[in-house]
Protein backbone atom coordinates (compact mmCIF):
# COMPACT_ATOMS: atom_id res chain seq x y z
CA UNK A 1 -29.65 58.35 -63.79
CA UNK A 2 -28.24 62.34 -64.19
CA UNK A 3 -29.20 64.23 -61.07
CA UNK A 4 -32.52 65.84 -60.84
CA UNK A 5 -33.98 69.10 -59.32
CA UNK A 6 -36.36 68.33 -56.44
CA UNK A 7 -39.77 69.75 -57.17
CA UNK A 8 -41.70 70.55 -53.69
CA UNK A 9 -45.24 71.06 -54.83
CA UNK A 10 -47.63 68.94 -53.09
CA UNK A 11 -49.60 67.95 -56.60
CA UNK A 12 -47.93 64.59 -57.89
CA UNK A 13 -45.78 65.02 -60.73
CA UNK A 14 -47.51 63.57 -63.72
CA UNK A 15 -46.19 60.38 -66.02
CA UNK A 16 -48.49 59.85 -68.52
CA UNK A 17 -51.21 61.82 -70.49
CA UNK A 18 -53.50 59.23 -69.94
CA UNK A 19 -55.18 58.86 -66.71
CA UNK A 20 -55.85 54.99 -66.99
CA UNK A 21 -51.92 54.61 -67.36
CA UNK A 22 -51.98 57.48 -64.49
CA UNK A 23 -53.89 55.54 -62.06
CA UNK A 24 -51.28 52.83 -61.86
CA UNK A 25 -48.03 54.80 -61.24
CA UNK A 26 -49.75 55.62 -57.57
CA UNK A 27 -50.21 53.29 -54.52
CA UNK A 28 -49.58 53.40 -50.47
CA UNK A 29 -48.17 51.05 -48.23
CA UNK A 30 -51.44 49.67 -47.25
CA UNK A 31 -52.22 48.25 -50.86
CA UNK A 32 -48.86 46.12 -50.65
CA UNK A 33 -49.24 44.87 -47.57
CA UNK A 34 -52.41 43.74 -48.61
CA UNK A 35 -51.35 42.41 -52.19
CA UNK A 36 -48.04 40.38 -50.31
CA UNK A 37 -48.90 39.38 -47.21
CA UNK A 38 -51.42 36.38 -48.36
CA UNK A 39 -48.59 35.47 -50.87
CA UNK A 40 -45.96 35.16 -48.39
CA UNK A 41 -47.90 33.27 -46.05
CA UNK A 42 -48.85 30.75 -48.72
CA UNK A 43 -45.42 30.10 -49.17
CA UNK A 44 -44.87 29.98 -45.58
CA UNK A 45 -47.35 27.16 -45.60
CA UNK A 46 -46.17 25.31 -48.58
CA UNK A 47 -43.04 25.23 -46.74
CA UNK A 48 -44.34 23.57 -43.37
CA UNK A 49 -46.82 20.78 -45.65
CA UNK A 50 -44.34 19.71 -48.11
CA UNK A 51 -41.41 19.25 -45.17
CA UNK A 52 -39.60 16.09 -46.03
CA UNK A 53 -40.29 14.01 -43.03
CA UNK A 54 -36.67 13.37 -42.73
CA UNK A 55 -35.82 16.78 -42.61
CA UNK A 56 -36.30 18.98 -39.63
CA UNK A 57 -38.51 22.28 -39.27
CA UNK A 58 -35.31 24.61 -38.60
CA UNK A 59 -35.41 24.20 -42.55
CA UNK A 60 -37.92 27.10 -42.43
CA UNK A 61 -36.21 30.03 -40.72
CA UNK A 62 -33.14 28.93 -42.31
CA UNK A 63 -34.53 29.17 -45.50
CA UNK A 64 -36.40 32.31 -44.18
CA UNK A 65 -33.30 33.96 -43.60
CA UNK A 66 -31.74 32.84 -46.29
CA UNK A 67 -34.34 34.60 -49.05
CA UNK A 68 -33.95 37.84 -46.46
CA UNK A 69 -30.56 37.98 -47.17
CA UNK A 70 -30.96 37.23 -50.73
CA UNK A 71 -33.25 40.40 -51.04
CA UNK A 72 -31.08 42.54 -49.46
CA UNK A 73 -28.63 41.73 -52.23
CA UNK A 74 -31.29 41.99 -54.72
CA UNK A 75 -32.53 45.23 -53.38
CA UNK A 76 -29.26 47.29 -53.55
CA UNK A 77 -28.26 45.58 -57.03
CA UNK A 78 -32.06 46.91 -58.30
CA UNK A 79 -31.27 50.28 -57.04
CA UNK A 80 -28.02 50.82 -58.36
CA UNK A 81 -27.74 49.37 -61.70
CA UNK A 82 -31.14 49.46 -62.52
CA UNK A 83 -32.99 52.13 -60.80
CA UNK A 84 -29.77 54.35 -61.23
CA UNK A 85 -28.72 53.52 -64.66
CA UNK A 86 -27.06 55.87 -66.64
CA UNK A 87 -29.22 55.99 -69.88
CA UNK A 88 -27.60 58.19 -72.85
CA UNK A 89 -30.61 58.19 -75.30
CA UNK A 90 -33.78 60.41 -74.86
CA UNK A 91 -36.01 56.85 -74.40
CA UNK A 92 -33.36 55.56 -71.81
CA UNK A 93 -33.35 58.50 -69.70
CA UNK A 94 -37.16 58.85 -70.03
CA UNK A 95 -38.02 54.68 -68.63
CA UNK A 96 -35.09 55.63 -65.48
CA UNK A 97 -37.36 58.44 -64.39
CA UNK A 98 -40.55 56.63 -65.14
CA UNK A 99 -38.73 53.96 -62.64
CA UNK A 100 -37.22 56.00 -60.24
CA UNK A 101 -36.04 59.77 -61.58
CA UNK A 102 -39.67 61.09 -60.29
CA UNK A 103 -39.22 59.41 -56.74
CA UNK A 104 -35.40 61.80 -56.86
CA UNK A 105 -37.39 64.75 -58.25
CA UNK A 106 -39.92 64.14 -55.99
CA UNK A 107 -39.02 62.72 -52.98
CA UNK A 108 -42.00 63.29 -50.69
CA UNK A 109 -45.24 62.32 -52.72
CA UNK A 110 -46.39 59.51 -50.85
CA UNK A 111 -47.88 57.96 -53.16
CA UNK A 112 -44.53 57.04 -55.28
CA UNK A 113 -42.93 55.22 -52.21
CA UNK A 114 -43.85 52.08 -52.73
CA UNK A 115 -43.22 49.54 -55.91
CA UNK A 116 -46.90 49.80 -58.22
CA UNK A 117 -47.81 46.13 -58.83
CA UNK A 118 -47.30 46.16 -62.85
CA UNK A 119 -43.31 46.46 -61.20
CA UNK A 120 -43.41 44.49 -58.16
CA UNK A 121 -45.82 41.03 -59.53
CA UNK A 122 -43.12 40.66 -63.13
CA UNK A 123 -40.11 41.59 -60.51
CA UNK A 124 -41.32 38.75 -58.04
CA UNK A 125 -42.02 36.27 -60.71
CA UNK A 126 -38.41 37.11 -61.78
CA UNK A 127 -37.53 36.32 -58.43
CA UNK A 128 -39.07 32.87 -57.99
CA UNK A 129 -37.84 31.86 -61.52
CA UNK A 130 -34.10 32.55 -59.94
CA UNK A 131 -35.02 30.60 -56.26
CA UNK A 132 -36.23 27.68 -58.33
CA UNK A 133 -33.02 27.43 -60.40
CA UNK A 134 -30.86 27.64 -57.59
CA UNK A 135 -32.84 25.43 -55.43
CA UNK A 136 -34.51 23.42 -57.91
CA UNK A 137 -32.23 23.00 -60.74
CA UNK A 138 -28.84 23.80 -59.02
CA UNK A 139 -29.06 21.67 -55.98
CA UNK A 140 -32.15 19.81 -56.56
CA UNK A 141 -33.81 20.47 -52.95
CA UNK A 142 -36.97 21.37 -54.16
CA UNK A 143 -38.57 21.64 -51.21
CA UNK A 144 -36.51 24.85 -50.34
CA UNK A 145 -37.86 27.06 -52.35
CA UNK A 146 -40.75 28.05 -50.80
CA UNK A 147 -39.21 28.99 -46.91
CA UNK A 148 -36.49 31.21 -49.43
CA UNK A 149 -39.24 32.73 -51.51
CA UNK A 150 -41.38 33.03 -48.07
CA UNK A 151 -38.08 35.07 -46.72
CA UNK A 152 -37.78 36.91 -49.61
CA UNK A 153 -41.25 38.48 -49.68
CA UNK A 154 -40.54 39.70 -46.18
CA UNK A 155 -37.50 41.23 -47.17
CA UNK A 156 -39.14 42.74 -49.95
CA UNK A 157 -42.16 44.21 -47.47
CA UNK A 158 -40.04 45.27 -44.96
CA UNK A 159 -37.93 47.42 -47.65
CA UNK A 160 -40.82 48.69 -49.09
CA UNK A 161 -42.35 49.74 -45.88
CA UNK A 162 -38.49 51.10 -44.65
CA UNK A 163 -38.62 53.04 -47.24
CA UNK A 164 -41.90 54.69 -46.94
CA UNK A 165 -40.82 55.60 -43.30
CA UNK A 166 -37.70 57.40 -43.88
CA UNK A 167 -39.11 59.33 -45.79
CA UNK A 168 -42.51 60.04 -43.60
CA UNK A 169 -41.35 58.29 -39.77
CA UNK A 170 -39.27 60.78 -37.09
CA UNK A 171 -37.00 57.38 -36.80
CA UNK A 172 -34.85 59.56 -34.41
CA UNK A 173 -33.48 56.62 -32.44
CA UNK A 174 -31.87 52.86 -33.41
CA UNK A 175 -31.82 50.78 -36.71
CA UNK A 176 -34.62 53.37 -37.93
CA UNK A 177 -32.17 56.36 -37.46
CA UNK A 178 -29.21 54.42 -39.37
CA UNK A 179 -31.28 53.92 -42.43
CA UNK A 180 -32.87 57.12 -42.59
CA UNK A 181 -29.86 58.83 -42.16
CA UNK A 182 -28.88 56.74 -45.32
CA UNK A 183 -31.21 57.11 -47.35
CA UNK A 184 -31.73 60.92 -46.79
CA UNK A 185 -27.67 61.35 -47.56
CA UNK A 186 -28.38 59.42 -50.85
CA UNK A 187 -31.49 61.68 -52.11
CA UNK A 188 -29.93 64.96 -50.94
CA UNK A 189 -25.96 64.54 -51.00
CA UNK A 190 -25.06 61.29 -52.82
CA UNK A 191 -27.35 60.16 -55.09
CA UNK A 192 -24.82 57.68 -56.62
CA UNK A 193 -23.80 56.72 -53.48
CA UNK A 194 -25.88 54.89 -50.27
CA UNK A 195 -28.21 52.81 -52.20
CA UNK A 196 -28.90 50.51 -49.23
CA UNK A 197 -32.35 51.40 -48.38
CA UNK A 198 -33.11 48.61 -45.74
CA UNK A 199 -29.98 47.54 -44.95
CA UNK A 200 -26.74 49.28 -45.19
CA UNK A 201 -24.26 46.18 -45.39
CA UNK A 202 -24.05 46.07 -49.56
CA UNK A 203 -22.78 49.73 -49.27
CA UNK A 204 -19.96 48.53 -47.17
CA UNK A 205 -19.43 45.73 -49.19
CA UNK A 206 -19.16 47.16 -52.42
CA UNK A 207 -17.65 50.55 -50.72
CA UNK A 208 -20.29 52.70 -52.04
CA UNK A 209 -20.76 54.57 -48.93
């Protein structure tokens, strides 16, 4: 994704002529905790009914952490080679600011903080499809895919919510501080550097700090 100029009006920058297609490109953190939450806790239960009785509840936070992590991964992988790809053609470079070019050019509407569902419901259905071949192909443990997929969804609120607060929270002290002193160094220094946005520890793995 070529660097962009950061427009500072308050008025949204538009997408799309239409204003059906319009409506979609906006939502706020609210609307995803509301769309995610159930989901995650329906997995959370799936994972405590369908325990193997053989097999001991500590299955579920360390399948829990095991989806956070995986998120994490999935989450700086997203942002770099996807959200920051480096489209050639006119249509490429017009879908990588549809995705994420008007979030660079615009870095404070609040309404563009936070993955619309017509990206997040096809990404997390992506997602599952990958837990169940690992789990359920791979290693044939079924019953772990829904304390990873639980884990997962967290991961996935608690970036989403992240990054809505570094770019609208003080987060002056802390974890809060390291990330938004992150993220703010990728939108206004780096932007093909830092792409960490909940967690910092891919940057350091892949030394793109």
């Amino acid at each position: 994704m070529p660097k962009v100029e950061i427009n500072t009006s308050e008025e949204p920058i538009r997408l799309f002529k239409s204003n059906f297609l319009e409506f979609f490109t906006h939502i706020t953190p609210l609307a995803i905790i509301i769309i995610w939450t159930p989901v995650a806790i329906i997995f959370l239960a799936s994972a405590i009914i369908n325990r193997p009785q053989d097999v001991s509840l500590l299955y579920i936070p360390i399948g829990f952490i095991i989806g956070f992590f995986m998120w994490t991964l999935a989450e700086y992988l997203l942002h770099r080679f996807v959200f920051h790809f480096h489209a050639k053609s006119a249509r490429g470079q017009r879908i990588t600011f549809l995705f994420h070019g008007v979030h660079h050019a615009q870095p404070q509407c609040k309404t563009r903080l936070v993955m619309p569902p017509l990206v997040s419901i096809p990404g997390a259905i992506l997602f599952y499809g990958l837990i169940y071949l690992i789990f359920g192909v791979v290693f044939q443990v079924p019953f772990w895919i829904a304390p990873v997929m639980f884990g997962s969804l967290i991961g996935y609120l608690f970036y989403d919510l992240a990054h809505y607060a570094t770019h609208h929270s003080p987060m002056r002290a802390g974890y809060g501080r390291i990330i938004k002193r992150n993220h703010m160094i990728h939108h206004y220094k780096t932007p093909d550097k830092r792409f960490g946005v909940s967690s910092t520890l891919w940057d350091y793995v892949f030394l793109t700090r």
